[in-house]
N, C-alpha and C. Protein backbone atom coordinates (compact mmCIF):
# COMPACT_ATOMS: atom_id res chain seq x y z
N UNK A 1 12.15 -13.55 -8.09
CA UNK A 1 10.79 -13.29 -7.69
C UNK A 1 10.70 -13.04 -6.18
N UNK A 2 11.22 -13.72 -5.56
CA UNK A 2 11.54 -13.48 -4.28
C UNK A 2 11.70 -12.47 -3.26
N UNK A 3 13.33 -12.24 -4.22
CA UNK A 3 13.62 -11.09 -4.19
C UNK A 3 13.48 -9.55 -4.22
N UNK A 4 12.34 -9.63 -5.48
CA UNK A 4 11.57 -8.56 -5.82
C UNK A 4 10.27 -8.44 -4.96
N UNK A 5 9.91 -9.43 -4.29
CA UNK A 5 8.33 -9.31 -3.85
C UNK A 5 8.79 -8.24 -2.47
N UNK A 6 9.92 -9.13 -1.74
CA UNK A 6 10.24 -8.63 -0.81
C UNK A 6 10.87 -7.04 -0.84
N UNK A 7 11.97 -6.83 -1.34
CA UNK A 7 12.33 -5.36 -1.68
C UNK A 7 10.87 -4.49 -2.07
N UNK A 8 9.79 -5.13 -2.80
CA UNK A 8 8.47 -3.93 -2.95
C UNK A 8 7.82 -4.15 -1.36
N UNK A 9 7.90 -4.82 -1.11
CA UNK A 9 7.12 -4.84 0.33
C UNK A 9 8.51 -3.83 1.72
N UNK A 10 9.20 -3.98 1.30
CA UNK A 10 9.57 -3.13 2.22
C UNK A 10 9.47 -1.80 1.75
N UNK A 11 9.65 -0.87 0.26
CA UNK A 11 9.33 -0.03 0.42
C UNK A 11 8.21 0.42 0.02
N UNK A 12 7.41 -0.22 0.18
CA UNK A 12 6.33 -0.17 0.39
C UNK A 12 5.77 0.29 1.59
N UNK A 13 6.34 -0.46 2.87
CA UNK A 13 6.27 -0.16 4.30
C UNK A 13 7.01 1.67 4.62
N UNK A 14 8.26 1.71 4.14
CA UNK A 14 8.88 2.86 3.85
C UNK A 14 7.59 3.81 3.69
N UNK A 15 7.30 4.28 2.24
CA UNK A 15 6.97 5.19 2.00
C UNK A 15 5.24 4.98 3.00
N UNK A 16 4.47 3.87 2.97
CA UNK A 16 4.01 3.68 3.94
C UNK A 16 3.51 4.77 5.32
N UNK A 17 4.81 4.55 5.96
CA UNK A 17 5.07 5.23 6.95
C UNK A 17 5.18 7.01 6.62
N UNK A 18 5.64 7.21 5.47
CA UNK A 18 6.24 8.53 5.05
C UNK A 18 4.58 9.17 5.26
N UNK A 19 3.61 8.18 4.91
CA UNK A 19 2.52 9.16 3.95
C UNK A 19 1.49 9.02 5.55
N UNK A 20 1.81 7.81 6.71
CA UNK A 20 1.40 7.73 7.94
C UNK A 20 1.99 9.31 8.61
N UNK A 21 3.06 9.22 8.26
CA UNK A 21 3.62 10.85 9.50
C UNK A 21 3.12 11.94 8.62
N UNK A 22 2.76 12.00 7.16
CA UNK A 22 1.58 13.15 6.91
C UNK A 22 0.80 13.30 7.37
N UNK A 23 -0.06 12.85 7.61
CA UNK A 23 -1.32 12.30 8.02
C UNK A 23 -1.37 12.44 9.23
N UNK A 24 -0.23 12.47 10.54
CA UNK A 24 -0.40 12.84 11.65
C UNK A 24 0.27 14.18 11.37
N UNK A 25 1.31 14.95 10.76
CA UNK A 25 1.14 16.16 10.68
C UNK A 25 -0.03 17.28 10.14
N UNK A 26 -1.09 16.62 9.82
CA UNK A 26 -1.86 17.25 9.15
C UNK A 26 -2.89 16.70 9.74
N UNK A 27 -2.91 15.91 11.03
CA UNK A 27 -4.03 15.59 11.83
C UNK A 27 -5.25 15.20 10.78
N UNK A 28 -5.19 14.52 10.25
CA UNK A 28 -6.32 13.92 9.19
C UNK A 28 -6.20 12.01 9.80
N UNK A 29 -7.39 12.09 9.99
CA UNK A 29 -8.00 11.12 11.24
C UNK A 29 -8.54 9.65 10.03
N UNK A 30 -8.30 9.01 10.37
CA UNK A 30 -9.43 7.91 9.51
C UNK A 30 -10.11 7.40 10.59
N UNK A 31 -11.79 6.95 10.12
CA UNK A 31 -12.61 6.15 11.32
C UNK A 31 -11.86 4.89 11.54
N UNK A 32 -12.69 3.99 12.68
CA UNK A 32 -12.09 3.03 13.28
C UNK A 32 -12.10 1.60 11.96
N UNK A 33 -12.86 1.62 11.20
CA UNK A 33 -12.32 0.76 10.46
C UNK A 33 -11.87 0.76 9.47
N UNK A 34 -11.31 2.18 8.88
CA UNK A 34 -10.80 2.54 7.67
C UNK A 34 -9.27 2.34 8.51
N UNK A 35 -9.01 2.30 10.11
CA UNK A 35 -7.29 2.15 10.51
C UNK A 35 -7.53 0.48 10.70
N UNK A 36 -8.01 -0.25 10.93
CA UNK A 36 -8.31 -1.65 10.79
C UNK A 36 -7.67 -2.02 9.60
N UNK A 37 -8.33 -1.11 8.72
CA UNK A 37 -8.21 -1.84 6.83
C UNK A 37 -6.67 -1.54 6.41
N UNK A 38 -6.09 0.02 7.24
CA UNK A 38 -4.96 0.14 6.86
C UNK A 38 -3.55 -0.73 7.57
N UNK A 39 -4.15 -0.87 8.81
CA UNK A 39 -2.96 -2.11 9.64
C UNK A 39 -3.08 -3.59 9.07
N UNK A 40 -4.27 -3.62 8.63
CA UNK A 40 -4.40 -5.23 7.92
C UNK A 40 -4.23 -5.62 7.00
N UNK A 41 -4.51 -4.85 5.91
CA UNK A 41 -4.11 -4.70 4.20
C UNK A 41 -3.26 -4.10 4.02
N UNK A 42 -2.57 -3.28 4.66
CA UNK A 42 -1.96 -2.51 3.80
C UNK A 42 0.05 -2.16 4.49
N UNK A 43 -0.41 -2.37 6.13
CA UNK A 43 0.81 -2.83 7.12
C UNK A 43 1.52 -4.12 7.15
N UNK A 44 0.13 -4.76 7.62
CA UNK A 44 0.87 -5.93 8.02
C UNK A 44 0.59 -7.41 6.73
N UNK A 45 -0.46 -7.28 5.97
CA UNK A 45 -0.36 -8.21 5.12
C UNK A 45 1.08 -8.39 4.04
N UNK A 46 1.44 -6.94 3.83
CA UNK A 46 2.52 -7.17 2.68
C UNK A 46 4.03 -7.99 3.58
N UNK A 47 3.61 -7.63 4.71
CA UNK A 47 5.10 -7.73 5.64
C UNK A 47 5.10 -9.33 5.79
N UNK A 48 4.05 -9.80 5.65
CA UNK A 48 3.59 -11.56 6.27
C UNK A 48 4.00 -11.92 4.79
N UNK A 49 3.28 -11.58 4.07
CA UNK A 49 3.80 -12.65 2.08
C UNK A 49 5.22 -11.88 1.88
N UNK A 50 5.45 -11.08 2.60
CA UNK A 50 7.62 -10.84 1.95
C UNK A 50 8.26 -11.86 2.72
N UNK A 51 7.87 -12.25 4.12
CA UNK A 51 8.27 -13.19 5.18
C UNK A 51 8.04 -14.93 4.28
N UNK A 52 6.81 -15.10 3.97
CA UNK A 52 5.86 -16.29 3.59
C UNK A 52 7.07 -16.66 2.26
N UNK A 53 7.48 -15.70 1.58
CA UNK A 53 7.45 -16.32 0.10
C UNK A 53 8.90 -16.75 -0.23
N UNK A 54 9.59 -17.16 1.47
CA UNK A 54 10.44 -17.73 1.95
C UNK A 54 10.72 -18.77 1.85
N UNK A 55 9.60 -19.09 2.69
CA UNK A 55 9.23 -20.31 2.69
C UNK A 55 8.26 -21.39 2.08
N UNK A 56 8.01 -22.52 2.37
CA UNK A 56 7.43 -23.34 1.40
C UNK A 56 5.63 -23.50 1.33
N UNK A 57 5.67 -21.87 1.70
CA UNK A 57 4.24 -21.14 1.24
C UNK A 57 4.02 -20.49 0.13
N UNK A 58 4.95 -20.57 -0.73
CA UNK A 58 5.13 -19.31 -1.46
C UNK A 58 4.32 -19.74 -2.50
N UNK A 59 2.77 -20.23 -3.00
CA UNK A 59 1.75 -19.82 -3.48
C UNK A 59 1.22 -18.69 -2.71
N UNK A 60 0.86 -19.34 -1.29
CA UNK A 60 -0.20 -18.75 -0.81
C UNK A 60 0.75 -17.02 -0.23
N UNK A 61 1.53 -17.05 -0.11
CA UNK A 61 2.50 -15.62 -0.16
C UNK A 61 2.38 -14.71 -0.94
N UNK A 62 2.44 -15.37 -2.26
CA UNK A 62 2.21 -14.83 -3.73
C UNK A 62 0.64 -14.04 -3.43
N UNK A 63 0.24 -15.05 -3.26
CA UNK A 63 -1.41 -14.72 -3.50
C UNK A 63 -1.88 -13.43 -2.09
N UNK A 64 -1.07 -13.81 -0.98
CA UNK A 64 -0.94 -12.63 -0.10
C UNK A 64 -0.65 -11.34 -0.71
N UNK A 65 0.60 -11.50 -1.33
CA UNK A 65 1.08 -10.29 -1.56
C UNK A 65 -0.10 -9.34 -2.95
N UNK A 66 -0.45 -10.12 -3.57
CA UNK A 66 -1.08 -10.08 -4.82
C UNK A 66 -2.38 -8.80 -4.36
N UNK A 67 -3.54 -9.64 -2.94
CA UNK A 67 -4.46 -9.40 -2.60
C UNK A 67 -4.15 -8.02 -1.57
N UNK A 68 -2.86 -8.16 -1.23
CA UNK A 68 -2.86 -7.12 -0.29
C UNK A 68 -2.58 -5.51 -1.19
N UNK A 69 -1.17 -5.78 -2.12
CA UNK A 69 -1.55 -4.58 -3.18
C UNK A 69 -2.83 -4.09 -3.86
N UNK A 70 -3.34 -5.25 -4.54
CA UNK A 70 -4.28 -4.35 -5.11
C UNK A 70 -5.41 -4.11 -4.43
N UNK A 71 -5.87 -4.21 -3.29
CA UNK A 71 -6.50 -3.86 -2.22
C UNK A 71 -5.86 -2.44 -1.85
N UNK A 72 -4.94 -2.44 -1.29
CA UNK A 72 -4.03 -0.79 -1.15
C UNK A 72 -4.51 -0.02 -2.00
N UNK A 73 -4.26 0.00 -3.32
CA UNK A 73 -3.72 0.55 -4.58
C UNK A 73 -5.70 0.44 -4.52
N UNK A 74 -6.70 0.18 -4.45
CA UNK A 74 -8.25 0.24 -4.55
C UNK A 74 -8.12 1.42 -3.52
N UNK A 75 -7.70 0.78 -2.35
CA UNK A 75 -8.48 1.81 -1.08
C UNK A 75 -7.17 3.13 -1.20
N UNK A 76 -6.79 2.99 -1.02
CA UNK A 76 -5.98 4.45 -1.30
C UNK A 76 -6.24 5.72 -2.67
N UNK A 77 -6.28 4.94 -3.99
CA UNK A 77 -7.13 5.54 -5.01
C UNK A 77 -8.46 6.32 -4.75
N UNK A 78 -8.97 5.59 -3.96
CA UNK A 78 -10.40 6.30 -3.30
C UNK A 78 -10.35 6.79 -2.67
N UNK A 79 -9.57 6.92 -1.73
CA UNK A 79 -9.52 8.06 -0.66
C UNK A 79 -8.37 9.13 -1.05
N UNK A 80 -7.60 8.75 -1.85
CA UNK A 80 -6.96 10.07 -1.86
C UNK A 80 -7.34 11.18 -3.25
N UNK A 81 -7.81 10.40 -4.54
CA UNK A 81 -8.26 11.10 -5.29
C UNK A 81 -9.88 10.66 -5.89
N UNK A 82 -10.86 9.74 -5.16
CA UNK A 82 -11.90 10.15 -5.21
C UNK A 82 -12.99 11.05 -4.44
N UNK A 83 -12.91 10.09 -3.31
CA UNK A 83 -13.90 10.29 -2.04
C UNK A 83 -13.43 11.93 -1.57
N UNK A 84 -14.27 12.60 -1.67
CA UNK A 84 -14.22 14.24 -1.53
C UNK A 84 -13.80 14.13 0.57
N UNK A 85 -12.47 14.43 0.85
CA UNK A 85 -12.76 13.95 2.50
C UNK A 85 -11.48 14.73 3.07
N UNK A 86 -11.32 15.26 4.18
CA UNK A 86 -9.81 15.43 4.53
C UNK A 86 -8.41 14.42 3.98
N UNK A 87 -8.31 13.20 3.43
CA UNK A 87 -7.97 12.40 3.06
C UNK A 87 -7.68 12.62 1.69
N UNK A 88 -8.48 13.32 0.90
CA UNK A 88 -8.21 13.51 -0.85
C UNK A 88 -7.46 15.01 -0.62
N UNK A 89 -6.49 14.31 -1.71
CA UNK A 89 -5.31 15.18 -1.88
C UNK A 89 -5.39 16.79 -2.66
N UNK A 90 -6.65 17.01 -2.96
CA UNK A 90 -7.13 18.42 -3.14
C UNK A 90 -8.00 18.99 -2.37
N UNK A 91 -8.37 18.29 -0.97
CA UNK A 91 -8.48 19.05 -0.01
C UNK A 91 -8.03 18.87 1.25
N UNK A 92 -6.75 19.04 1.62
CA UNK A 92 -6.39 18.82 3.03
C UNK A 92 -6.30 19.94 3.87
N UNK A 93 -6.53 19.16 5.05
CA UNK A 93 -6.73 20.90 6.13
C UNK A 93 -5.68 21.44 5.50
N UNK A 94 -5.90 22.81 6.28
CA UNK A 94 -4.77 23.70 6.83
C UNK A 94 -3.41 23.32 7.28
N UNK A 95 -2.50 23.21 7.36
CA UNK A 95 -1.45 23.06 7.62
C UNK A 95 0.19 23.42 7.25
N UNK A 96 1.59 23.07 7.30
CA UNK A 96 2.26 23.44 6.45
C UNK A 96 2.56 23.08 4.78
N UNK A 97 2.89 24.15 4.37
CA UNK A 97 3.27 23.83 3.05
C UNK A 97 4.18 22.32 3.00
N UNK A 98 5.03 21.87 3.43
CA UNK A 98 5.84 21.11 3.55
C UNK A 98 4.99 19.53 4.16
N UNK A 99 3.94 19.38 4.90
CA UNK A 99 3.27 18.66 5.62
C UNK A 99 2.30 18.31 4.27
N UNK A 100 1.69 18.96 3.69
CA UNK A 100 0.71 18.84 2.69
C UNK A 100 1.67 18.41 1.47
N UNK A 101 2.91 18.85 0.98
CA UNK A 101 3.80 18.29 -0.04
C UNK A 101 4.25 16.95 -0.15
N UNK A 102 4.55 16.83 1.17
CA UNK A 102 4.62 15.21 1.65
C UNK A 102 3.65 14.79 1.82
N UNK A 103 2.41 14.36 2.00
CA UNK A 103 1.33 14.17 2.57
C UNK A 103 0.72 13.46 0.58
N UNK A 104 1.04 14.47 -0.35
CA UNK A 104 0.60 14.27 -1.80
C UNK A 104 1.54 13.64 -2.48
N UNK A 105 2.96 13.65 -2.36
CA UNK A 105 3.70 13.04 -3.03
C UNK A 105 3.88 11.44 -2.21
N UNK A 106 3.76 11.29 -0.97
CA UNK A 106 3.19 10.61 -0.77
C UNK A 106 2.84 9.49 -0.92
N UNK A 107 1.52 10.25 -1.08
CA UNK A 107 0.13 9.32 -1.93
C UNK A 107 0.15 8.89 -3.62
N UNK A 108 0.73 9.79 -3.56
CA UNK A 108 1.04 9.65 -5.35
C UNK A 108 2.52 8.04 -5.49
N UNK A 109 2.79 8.70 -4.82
CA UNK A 109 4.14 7.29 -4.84
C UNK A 109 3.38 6.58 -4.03
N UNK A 110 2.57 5.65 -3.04
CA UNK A 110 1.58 4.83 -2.80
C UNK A 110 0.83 3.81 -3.71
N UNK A 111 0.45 5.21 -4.48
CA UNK A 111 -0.55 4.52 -5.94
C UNK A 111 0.36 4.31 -6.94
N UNK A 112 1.25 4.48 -6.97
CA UNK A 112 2.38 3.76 -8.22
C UNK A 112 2.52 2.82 -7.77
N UNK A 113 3.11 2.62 -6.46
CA UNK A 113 3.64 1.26 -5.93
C UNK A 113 3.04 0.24 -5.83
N UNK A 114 1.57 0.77 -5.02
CA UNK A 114 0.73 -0.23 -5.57
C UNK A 114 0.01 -1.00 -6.46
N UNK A 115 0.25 0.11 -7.42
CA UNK A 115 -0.02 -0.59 -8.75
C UNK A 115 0.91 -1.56 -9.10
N UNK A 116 1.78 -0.91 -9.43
CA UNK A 116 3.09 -1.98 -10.17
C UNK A 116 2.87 -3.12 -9.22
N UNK A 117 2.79 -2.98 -7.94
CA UNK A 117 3.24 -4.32 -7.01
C UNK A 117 2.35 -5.48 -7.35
N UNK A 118 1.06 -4.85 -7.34
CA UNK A 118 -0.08 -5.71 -7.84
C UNK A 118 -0.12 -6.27 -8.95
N UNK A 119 0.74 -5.78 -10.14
CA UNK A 119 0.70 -5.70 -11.60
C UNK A 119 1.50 -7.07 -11.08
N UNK A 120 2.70 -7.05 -10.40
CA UNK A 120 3.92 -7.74 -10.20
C UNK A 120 3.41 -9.14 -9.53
N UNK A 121 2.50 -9.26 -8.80
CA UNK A 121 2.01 -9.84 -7.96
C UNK A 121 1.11 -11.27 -9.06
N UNK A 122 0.38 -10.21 -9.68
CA UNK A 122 -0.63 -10.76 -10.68
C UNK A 122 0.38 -11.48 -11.44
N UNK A 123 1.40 -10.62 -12.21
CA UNK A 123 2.76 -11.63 -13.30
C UNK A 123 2.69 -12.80 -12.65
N UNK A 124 3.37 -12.85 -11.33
CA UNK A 124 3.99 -14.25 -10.73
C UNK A 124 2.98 -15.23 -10.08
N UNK A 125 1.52 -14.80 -10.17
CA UNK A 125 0.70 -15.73 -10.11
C UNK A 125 0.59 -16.81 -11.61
N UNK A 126 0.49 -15.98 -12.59
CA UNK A 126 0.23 -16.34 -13.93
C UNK A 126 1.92 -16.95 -13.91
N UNK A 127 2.36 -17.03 -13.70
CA UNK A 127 3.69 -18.12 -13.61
C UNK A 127 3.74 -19.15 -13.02
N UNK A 128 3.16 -19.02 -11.96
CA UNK A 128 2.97 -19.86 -11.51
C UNK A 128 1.92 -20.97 -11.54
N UNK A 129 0.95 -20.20 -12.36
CA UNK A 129 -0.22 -21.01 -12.55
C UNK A 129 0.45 -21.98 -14.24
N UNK A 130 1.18 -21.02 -15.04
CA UNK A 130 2.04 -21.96 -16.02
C UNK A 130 2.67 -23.12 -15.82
N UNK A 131 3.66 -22.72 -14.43
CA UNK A 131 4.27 -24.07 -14.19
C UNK A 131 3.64 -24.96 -13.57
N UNK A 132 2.47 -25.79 -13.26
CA UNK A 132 1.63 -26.29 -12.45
C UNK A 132 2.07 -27.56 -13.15
């Protein structure tokens, strides 16, 4: 469990970053507290419960990691395939073919990850709430 929380949280951070350098190749801006939500939920929370679930936090790690995926996997769903915005993946500026390919695959690997992670997150709560 451990093991696994941590390996999804790093590539998590990985692709992360992949779908961050779209996003500056394609100059698509988020307001000041939509980059708040993404350094706090979505940067640095998973990186603190892969660290936490180390140590003899590892409810409240669990429950980090838990809240921080499916939070991602909410706000990313909405911005990339609801909310009509430079941000949704059927309309991004202008730019290269290659910038916009990455930019969607991406996002698309984002919302898998975050799903499952959350899915994963949720399992090892309900395990933990078994062994009590």
């Amino acid at each position: 469990m451990r093991a696994l929380i941590s390996i999804l949280a790093a590539v998590h951070l990985v692709v992360t970053a992949w779908h961050g350098s779209a996003h500056a190749s394609l100059a698509v801006k988020l307001p000041p507290e939509k980059v708040t939500f993404v350094y706090v939920v979505i940067v640095i929370a998973p990186i603190v419960a892969a660290l936490l679930v180390w140590t003899r936090y590892v409810r409240g790690a669990i429950w980090l990691f838990f809240v921080s995926m499916l939070g991602s996997f909410v706000f990313g769903a909405y911005q990339h395939y609801i909310l009509v915005s430079a941000d949704h993946v059927e309309h991004l500026p202008n730019g290269s073919a290659a910038a916009q390919a990455a930019f969607i695959s991406s996002a698309a690997g984002l919302t898998v990850l975050e799903l499952a992670s959350a899915l994963y997150g949720g399992f090892c709560l309900s395990r933990l709430c078994r062994n009590r």
